[in-house]
PDB file of N, CA and C in Angstrom:
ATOM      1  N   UNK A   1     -47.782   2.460   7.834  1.00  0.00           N
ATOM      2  CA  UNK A   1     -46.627   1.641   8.165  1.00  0.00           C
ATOM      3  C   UNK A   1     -45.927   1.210   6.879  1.00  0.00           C
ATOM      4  N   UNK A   2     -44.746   1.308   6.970  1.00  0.00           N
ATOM      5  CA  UNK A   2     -43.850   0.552   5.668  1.00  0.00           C
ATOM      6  C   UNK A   2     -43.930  -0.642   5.383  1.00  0.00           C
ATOM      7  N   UNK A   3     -43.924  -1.038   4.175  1.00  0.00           N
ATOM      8  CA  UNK A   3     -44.241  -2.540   3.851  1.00  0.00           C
ATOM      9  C   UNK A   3     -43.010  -2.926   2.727  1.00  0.00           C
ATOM     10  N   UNK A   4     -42.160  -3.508   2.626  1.00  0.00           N
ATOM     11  CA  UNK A   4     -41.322  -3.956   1.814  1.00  0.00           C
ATOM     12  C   UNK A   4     -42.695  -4.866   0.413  1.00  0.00           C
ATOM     13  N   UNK A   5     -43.069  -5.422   0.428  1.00  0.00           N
ATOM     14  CA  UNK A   5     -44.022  -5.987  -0.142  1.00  0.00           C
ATOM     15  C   UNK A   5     -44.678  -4.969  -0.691  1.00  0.00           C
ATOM     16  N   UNK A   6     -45.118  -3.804  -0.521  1.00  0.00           N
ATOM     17  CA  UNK A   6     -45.876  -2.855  -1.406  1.00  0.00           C
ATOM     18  C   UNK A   6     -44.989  -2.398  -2.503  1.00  0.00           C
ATOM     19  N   UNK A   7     -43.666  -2.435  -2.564  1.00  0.00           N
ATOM     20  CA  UNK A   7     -42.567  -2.184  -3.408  1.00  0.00           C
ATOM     21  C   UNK A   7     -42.824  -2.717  -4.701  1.00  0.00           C
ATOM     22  N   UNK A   8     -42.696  -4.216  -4.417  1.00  0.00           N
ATOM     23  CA  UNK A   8     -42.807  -5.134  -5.229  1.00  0.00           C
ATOM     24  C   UNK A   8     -41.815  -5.548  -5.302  1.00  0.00           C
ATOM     25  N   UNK A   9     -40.997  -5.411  -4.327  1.00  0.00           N
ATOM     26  CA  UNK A   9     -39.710  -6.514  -4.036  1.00  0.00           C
ATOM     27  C   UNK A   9     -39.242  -6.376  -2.293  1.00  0.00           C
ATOM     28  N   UNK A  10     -38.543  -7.764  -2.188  1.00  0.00           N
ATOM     29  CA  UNK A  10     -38.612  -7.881  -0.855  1.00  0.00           C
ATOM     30  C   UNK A  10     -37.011  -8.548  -0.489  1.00  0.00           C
ATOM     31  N   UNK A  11     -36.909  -8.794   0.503  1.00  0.00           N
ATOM     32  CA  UNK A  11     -35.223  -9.208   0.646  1.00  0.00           C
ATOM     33  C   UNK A  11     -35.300 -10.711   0.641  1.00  0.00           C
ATOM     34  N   UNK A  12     -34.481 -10.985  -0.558  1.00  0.00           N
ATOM     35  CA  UNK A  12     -34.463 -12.268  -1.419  1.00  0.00           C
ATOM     36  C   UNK A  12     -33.466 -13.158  -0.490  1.00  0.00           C
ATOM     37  N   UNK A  13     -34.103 -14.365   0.119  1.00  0.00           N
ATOM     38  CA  UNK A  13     -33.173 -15.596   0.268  1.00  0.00           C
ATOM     39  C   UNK A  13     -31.601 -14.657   1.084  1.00  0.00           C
ATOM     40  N   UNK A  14     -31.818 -13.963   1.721  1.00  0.00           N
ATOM     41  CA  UNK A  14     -30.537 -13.709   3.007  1.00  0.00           C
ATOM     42  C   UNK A  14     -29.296 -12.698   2.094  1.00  0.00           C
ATOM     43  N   UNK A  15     -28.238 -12.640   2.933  1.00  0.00           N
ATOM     44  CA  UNK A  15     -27.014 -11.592   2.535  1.00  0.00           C
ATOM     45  C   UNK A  15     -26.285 -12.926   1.626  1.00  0.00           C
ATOM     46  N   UNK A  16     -25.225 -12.250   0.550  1.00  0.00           N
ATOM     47  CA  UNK A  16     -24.882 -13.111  -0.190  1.00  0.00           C
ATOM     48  C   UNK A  16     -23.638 -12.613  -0.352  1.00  0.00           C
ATOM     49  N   UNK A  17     -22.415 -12.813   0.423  1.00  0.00           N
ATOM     50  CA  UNK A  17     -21.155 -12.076  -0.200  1.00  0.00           C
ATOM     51  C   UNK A  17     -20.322 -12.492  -0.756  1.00  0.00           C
ATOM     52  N   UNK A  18     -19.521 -11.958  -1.267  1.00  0.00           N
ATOM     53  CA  UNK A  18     -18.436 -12.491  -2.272  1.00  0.00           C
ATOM     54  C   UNK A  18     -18.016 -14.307  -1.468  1.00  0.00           C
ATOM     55  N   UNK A  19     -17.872 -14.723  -2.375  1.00  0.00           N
ATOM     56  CA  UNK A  19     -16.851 -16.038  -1.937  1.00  0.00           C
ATOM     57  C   UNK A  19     -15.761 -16.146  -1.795  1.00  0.00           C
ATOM     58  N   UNK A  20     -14.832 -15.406  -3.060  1.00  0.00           N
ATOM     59  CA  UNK A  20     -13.535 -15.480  -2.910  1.00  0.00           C
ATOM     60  C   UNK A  20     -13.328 -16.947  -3.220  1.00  0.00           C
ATOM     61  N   UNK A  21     -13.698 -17.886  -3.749  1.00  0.00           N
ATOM     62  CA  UNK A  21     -13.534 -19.184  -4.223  1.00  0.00           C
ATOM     63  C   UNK A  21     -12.604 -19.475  -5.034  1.00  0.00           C
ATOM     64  N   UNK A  22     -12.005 -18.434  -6.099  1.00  0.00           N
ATOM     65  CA  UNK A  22     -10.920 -18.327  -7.061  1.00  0.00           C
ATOM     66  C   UNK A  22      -9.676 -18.822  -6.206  1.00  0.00           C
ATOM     67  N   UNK A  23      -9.460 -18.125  -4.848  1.00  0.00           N
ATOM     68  CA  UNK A  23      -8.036 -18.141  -4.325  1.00  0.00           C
ATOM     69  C   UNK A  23      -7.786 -19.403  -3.925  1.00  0.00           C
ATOM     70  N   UNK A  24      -8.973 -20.355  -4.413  1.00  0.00           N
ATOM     71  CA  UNK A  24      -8.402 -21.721  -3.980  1.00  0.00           C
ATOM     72  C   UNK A  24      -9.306 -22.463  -4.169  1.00  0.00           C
ATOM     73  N   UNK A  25      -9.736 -22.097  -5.462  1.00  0.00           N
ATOM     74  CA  UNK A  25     -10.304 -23.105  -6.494  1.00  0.00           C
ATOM     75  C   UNK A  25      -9.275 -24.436  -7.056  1.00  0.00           C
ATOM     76  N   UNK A  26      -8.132 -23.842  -7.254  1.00  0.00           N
ATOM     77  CA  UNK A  26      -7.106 -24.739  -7.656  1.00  0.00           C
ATOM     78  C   UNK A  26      -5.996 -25.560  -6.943  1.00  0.00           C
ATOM     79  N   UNK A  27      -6.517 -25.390  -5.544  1.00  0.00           N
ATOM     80  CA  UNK A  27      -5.567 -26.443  -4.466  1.00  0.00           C
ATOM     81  C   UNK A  27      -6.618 -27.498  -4.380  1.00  0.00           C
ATOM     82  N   UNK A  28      -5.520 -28.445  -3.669  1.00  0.00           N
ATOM     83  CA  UNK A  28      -5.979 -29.374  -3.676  1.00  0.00           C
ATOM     84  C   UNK A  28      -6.654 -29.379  -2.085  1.00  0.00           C
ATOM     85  N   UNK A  29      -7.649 -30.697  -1.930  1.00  0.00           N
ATOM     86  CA  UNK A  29      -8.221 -30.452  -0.555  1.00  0.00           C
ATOM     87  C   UNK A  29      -7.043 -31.314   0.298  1.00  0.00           C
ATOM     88  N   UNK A  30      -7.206 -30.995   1.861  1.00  0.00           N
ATOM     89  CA  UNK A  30      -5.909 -31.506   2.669  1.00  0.00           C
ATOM     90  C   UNK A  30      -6.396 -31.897   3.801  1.00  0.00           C
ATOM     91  N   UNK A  31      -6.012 -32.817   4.157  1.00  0.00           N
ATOM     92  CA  UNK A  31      -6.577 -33.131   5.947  1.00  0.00           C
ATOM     93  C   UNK A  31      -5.698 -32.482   7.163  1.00  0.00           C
ATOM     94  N   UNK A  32      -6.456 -31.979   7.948  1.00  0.00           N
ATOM     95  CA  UNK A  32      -5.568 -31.607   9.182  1.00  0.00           C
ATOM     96  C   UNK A  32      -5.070 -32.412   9.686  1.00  0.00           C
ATOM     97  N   UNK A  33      -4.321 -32.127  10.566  1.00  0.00           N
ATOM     98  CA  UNK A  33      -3.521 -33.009  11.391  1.00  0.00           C
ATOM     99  C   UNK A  33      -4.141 -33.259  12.770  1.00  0.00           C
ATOM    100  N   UNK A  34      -4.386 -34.746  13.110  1.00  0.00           N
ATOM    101  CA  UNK A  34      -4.341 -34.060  14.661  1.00  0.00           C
ATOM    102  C   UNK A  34      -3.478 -33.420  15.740  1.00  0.00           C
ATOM    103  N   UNK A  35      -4.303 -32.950  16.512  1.00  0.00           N
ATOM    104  CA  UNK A  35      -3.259 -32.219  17.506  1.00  0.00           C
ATOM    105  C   UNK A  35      -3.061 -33.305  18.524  1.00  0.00           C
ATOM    106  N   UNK A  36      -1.969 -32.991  19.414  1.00  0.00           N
ATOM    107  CA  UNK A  36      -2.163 -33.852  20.991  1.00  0.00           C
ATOM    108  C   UNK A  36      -2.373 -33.268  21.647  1.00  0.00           C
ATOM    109  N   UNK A  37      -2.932 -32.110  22.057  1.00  0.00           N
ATOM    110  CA  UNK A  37      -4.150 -31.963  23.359  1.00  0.00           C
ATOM    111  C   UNK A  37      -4.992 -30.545  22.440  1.00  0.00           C
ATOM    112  N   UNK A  38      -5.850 -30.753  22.768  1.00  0.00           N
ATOM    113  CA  UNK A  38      -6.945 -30.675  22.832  1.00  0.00           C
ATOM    114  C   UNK A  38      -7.674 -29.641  24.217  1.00  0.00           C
ATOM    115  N   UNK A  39      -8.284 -28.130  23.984  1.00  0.00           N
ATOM    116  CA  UNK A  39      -9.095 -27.897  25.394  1.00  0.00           C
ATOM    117  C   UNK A  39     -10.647 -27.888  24.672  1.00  0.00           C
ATOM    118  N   UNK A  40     -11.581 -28.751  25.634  1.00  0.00           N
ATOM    119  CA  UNK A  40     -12.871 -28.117  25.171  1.00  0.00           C
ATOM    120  C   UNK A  40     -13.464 -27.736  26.655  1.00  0.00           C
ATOM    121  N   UNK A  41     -13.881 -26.633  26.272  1.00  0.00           N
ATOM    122  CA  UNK A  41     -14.495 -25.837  27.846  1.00  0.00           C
ATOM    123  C   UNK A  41     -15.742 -26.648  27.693  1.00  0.00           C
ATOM    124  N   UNK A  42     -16.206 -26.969  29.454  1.00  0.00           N
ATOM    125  CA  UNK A  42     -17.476 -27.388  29.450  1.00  0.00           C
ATOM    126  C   UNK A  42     -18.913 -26.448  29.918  1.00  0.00           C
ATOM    127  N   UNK A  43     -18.146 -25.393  30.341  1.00  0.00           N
ATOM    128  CA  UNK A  43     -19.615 -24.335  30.524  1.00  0.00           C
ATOM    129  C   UNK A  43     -19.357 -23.196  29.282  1.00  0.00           C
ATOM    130  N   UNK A  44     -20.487 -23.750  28.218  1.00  0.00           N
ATOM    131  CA  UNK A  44     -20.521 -22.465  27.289  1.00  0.00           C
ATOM    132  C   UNK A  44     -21.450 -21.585  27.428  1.00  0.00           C
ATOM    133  N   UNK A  45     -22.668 -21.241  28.097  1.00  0.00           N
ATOM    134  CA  UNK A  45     -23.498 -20.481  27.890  1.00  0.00           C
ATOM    135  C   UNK A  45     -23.920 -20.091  29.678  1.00  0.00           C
ATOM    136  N   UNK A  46     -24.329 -19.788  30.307  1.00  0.00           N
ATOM    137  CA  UNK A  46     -25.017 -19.040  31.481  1.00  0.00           C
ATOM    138  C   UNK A  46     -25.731 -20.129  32.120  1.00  0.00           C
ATOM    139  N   UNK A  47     -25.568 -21.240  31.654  1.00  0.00           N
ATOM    140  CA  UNK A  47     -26.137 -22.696  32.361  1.00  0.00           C
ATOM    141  C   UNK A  47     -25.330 -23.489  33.566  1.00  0.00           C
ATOM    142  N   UNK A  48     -25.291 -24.160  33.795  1.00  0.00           N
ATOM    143  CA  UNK A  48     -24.338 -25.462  34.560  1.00  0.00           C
ATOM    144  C   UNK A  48     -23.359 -25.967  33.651  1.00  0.00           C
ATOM    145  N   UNK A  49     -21.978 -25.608  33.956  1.00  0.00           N
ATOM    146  CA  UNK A  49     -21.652 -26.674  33.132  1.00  0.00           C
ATOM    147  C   UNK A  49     -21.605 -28.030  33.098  1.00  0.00           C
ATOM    148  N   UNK A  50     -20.962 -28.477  32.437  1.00  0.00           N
ATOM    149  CA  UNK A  50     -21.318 -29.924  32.166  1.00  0.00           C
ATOM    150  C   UNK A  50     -20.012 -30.849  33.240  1.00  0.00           C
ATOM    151  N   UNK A  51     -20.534 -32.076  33.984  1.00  0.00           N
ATOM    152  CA  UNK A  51     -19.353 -32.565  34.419  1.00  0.00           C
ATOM    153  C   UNK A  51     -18.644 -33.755  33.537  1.00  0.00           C
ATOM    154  N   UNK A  52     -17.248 -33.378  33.872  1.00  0.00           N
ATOM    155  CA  UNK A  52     -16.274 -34.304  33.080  1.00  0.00           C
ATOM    156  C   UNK A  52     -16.424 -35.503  33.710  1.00  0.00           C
ATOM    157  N   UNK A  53     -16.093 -36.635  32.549  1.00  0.00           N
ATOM    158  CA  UNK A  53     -16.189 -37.730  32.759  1.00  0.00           C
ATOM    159  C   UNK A  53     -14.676 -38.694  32.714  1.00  0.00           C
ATOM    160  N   UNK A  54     -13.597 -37.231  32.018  1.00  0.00           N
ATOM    161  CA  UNK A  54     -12.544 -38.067  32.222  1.00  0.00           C
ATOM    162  C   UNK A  54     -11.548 -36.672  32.969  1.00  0.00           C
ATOM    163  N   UNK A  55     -10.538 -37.069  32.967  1.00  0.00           N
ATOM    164  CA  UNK A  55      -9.550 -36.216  33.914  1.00  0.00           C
ATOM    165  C   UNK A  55      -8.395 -35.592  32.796  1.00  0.00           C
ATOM    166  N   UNK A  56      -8.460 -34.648  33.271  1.00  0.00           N
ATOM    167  CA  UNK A  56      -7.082 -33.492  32.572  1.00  0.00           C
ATOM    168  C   UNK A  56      -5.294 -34.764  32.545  1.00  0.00           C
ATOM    169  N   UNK A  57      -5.259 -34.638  31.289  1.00  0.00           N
ATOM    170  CA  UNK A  57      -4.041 -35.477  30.798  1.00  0.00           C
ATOM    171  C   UNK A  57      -4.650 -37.306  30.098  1.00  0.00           C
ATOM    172  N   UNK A  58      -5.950 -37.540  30.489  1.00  0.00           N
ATOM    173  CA  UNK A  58      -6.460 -38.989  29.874  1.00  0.00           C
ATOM    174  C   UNK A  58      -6.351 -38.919  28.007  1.00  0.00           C
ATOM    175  N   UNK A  59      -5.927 -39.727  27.966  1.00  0.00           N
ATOM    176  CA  UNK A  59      -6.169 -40.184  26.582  1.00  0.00           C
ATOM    177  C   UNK A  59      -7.953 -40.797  26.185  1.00  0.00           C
ATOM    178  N   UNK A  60      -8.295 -40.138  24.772  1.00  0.00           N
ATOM    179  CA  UNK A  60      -9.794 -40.212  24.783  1.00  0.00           C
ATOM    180  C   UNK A  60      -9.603 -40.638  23.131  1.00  0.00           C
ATOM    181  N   UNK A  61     -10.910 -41.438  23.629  1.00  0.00           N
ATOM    182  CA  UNK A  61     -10.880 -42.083  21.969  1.00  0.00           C
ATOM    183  C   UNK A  61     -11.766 -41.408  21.461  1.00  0.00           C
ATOM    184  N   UNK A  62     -11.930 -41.335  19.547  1.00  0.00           N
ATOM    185  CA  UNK A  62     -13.579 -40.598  18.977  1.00  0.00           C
ATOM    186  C   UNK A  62     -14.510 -41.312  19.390  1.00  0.00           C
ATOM    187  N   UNK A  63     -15.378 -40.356  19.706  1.00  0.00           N
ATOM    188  CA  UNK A  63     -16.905 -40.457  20.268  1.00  0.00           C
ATOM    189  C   UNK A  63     -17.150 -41.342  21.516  1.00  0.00           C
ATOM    190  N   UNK A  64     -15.875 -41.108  22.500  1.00  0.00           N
ATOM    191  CA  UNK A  64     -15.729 -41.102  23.894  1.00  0.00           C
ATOM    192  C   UNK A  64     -16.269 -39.956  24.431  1.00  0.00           C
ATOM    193  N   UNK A  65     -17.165 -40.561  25.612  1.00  0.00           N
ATOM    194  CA  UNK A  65     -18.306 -39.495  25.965  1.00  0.00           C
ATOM    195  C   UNK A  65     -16.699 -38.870  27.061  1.00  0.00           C
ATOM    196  N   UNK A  66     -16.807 -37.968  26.885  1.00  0.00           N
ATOM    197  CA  UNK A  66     -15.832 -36.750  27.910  1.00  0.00           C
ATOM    198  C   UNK A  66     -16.828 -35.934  28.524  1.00  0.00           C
ATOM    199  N   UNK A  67     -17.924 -35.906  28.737  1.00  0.00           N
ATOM    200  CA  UNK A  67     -18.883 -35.331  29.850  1.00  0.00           C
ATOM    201  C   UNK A  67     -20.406 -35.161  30.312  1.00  0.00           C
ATOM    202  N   UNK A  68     -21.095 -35.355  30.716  1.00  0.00           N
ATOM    203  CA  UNK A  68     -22.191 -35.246  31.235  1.00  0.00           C
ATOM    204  C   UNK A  68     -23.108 -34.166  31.081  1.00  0.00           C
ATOM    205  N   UNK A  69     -24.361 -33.681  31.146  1.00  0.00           N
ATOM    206  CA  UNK A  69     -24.789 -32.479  31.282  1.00  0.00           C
ATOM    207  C   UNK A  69     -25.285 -32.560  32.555  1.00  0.00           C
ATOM    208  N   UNK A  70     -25.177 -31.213  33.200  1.00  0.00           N
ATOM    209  CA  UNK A  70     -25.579 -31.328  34.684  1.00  0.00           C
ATOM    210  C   UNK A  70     -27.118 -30.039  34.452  1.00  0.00           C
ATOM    211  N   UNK A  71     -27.939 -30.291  34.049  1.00  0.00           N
ATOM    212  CA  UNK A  71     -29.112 -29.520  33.731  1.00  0.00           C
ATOM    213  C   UNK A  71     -28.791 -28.396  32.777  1.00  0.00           C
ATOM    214  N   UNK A  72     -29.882 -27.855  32.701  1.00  0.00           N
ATOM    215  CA  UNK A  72     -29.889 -26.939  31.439  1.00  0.00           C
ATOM    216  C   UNK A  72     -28.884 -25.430  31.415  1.00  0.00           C
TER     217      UNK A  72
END
């Protein structure tokens, strides 16, 4: 059987690709803007989705719970 380890080298700490960091090494950092609406889907994966806790058009404040989980 093949062994990377019998080599005497092995795959170091993951893929490492270019950064490209130059093209904007020299801007400055910027805040987004908010938007006014906003979609976040509540079924992401093959589960239940989740039920909403507020209604399509409500105004929501940060870290206003907007939904429930309805099981896994």
């Amino acid at each position: 059987m093949f062994n990377l380890f019998s080599l005497g080298q092995s795959f170091s700490h993951g893929v490492h690709p270019p950064h490209h960091k130059e093209q904007t090494e020299d801007l400055p950092i910027q805040r987004v803007p908010f938007v006014s609406r906003y979609v976040m889907p509540l079924g992401q994966h093959i589960g239940i989705p989740a039920e909403p806790v507020v209604k399509v058009g409500d105004t929501v404040q940060r870290g206003q719970l907007i939904a429930r989980p309805n099981g896994f």
